[in-house]
Protein backbone atom coordinates (compact mmCIF):
# COMPACT_ATOMS: atom_id res chain seq x y z
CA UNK A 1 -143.01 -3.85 33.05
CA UNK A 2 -144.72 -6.51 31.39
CA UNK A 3 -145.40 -5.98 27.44
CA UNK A 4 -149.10 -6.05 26.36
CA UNK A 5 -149.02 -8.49 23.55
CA UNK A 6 -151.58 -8.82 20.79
CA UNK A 7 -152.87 -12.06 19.56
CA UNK A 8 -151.86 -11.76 16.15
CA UNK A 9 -149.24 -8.94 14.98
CA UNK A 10 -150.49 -5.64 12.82
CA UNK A 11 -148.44 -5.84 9.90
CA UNK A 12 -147.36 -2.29 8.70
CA UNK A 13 -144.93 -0.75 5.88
CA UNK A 14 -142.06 0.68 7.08
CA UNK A 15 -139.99 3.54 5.73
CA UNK A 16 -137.68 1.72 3.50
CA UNK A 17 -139.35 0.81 0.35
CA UNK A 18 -140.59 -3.30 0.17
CA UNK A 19 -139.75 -3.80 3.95
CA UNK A 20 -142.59 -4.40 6.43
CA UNK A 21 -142.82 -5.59 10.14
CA UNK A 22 -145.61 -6.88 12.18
CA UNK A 23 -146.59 -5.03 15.47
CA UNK A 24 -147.30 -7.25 18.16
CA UNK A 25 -147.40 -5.47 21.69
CA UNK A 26 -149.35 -2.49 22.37
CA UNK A 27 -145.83 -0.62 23.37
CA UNK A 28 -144.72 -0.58 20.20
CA UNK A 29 -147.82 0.48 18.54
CA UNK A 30 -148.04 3.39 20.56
CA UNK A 31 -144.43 4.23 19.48
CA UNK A 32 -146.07 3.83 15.71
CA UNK A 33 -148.77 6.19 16.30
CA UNK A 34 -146.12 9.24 17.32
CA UNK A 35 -144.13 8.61 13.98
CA UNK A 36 -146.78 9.33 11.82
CA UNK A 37 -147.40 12.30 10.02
CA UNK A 38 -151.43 11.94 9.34
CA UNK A 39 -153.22 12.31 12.49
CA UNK A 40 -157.12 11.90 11.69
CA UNK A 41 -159.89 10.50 14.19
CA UNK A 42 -158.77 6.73 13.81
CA UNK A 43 -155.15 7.75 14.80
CA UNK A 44 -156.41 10.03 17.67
CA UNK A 45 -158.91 7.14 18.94
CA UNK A 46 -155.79 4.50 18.71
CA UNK A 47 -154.00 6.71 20.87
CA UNK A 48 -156.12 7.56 23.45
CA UNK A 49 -157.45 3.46 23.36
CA UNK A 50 -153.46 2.30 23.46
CA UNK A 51 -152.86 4.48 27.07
CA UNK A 52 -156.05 3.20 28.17
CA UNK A 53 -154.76 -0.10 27.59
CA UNK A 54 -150.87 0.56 29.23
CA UNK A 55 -153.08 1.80 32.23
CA UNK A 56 -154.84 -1.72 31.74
CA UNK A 57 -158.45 0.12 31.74
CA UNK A 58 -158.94 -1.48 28.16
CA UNK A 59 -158.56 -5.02 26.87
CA UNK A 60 -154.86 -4.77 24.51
CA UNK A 61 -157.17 -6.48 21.57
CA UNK A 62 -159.34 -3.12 21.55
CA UNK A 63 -155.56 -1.77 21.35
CA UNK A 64 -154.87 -3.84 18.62
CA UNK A 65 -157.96 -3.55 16.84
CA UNK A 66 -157.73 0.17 16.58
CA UNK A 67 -153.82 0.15 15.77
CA UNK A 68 -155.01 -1.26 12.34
CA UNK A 69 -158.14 0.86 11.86
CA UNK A 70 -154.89 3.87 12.50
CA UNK A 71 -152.67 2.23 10.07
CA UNK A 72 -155.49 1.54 7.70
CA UNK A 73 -156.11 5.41 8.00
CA UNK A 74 -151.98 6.67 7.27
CA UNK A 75 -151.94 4.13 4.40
CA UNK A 76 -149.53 1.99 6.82
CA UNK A 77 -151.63 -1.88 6.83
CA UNK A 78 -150.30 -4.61 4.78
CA UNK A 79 -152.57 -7.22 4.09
CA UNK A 80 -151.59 -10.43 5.84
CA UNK A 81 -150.02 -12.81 3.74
């Protein structure tokens, strides 16, 4: 199965304190999205935008677009450096 990449990575905190990663593929956001614990209307439309996406009815930049808008949301985006 070919991996949905974005164009540039979502970068996002992580669970251990001063560590961060960058999302790149719409995969792995998805897997994101089930980890966290605040689940408002950004986080519902990122979900619901990222199957679209897998199921290749949506372009993976809307994906990626509303992964951030979600991690904005949960307190998750780091401001690219």
């Amino acid at each position: 199965m070919a991996r949905h990449w974005f164009y540039s990575p979502v970068p996002v905190s992580c669970e251990r304190a001063g560590m961060c990663y960058h999302v790149n593929n719409v995969e792995r956001a998805a897997e994101e999205l089930l980890k966290w614990t605040k689940r408002g209307p950004k986080w519902n439309y990122a979900v619901r935008i990222c199957m679209a996406c897998l199921a290749d009815q949506m372009p993976t930049q809307e994906a990626r677009k509303a992964f951030e808008s979600a991690a904005n949301e949960e307190g998750m985006f780091l401001t690219p450096s």
